[in-house]
C-alpha atoms as a PDB file:
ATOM      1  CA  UNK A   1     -42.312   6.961 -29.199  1.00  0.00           C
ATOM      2  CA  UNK A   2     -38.927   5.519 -27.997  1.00  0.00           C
ATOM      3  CA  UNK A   3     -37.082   7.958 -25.708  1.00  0.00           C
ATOM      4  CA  UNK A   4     -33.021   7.275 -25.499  1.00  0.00           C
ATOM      5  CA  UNK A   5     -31.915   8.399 -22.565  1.00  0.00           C
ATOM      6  CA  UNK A   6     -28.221   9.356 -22.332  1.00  0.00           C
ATOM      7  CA  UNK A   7     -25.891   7.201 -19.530  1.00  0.00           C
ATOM      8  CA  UNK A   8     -23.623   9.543 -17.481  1.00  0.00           C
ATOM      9  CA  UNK A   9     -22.009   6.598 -15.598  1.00  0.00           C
ATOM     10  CA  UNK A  10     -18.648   5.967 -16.155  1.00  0.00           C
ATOM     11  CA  UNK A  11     -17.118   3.007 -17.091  1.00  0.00           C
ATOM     12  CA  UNK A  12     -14.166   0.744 -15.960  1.00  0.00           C
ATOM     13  CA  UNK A  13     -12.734  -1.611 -18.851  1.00  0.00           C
ATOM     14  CA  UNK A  14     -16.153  -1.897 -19.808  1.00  0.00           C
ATOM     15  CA  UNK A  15     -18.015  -2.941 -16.733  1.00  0.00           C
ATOM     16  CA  UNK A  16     -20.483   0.039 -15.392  1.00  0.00           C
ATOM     17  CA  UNK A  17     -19.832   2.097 -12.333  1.00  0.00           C
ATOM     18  CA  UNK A  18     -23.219   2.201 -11.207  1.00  0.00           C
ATOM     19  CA  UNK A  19     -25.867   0.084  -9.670  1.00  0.00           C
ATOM     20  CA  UNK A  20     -23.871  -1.646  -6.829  1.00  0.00           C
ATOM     21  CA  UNK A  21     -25.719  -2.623  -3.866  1.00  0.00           C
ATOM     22  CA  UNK A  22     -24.302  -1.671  -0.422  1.00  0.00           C
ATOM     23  CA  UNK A  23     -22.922  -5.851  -0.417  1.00  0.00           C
ATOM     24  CA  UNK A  24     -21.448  -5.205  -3.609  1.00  0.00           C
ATOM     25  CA  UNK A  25     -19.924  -2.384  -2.903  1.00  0.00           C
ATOM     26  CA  UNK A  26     -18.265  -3.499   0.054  1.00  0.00           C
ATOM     27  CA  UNK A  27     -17.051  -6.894  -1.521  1.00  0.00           C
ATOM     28  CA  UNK A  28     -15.385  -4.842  -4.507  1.00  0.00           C
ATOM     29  CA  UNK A  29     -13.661  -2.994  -1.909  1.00  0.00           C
ATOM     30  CA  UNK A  30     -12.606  -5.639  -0.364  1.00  0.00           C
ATOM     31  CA  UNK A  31     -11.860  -8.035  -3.297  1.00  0.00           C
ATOM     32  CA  UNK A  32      -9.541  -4.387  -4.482  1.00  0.00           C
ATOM     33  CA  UNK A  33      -7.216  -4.796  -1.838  1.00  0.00           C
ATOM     34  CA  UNK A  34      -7.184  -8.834  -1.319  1.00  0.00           C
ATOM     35  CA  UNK A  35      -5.689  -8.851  -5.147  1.00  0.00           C
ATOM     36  CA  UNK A  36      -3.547  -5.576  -4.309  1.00  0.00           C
ATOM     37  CA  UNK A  37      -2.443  -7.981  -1.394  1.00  0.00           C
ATOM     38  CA  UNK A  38      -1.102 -11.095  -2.826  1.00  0.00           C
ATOM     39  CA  UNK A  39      -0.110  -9.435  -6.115  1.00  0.00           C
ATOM     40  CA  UNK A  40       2.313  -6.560  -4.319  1.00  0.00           C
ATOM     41  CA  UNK A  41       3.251 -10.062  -1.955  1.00  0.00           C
ATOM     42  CA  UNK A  42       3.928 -12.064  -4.998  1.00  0.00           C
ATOM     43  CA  UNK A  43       6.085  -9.716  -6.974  1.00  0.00           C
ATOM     44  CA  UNK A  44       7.686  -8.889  -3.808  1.00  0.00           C
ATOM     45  CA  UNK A  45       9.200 -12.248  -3.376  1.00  0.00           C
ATOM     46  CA  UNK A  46      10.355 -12.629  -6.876  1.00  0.00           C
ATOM     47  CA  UNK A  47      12.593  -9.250  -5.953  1.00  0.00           C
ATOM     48  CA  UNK A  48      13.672 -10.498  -2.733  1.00  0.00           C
ATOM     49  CA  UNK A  49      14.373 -14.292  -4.644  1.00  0.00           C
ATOM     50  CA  UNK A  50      16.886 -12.124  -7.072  1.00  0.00           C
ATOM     51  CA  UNK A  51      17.967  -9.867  -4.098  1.00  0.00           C
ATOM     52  CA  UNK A  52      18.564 -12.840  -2.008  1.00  0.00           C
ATOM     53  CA  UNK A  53      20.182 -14.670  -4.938  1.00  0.00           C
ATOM     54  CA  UNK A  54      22.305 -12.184  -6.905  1.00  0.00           C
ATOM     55  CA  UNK A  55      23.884 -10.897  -3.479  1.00  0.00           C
ATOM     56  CA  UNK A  56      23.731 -13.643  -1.393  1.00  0.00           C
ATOM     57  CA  UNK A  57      21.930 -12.512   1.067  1.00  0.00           C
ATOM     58  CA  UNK A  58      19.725 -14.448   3.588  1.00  0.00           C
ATOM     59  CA  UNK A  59      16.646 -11.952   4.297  1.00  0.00           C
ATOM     60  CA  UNK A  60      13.634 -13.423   5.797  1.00  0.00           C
ATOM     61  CA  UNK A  61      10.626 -14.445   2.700  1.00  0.00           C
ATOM     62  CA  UNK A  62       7.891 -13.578   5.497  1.00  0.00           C
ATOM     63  CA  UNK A  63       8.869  -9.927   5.716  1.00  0.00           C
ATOM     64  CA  UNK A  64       7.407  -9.450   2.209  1.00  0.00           C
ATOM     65  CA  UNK A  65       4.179  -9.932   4.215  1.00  0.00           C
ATOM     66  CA  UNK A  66       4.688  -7.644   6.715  1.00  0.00           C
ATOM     67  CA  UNK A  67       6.832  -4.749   4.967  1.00  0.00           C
ATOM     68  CA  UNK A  68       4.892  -5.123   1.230  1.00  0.00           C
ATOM     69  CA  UNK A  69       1.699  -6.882   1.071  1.00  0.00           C
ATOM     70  CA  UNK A  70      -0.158  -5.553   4.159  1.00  0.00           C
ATOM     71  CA  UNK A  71       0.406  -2.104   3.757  1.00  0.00           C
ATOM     72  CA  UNK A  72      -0.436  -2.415   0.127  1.00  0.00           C
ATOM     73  CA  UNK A  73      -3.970  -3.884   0.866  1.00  0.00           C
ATOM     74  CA  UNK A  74      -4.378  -1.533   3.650  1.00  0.00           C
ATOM     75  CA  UNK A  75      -4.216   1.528   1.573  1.00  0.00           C
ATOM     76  CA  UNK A  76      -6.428  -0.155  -1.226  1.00  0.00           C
ATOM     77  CA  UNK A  77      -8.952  -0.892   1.580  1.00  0.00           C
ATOM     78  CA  UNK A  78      -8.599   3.204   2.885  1.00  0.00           C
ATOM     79  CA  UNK A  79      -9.149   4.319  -0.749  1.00  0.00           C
ATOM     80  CA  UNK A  80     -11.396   1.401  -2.097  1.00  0.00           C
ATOM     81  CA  UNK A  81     -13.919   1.712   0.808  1.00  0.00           C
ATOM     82  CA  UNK A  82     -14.950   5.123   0.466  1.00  0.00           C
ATOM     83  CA  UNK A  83     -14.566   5.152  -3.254  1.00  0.00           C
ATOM     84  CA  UNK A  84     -17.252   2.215  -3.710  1.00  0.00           C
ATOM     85  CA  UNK A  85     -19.274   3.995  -1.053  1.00  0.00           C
ATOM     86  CA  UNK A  86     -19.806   6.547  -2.589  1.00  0.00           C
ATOM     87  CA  UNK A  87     -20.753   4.917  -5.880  1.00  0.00           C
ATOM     88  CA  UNK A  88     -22.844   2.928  -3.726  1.00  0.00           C
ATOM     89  CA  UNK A  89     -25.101   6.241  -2.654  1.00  0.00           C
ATOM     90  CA  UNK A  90     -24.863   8.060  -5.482  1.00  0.00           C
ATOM     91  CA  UNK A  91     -26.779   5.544  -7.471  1.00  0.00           C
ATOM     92  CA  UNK A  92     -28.837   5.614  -4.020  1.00  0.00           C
ATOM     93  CA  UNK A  93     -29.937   9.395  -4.276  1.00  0.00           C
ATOM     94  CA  UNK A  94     -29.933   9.383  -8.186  1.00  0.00           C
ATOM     95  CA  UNK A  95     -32.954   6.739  -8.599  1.00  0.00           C
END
């Protein structure tokens, strides 16, 4: 007899939100906010390019770094951390 036993995980574009082990957990988080990071960076720049450009300005390209991208993968990191975490013991407890 073949027992089908319902998932209650969630899902994320298709991949599975349970499972992780503690490493992957924390290298999701991790990996969350280094993209957040260099993506907020990158499309910072472009603005500040046109900004700098369209009203000839001369603003400073590193203080996309400083004013954008950090604080972008900072708050990731704050909400990514516990978030995978928790995923992380829940599939922990639920075995």
């Amino acid at each position: 007899m073949a027992s089908t036993q319902t998932s209650r995980t969630g899902t994320v574009m298709g991949f599975p939100l349970a499972g992780f082990s503690l490493f992957q957990s924390l290298l999701l988080a991790f990996a969350s906010a280094f993209f957040t990071f260099f993506a907020s960076t990158c499309v910072a720049i472009f603005v500040l390019l046109a900004w700098n450009l369209i009203g000839h300005h001369a603003v400073n390209y590193a203080d996309t770094y400083r004013d954008v991208g950090f604080p972008a993968g900072v708050v990731v990191l704050v909400l990514a951390l516990p978030f995978f975490l928790i995923l992380w013991l829940r599939g922990k407890f639920q075995q």
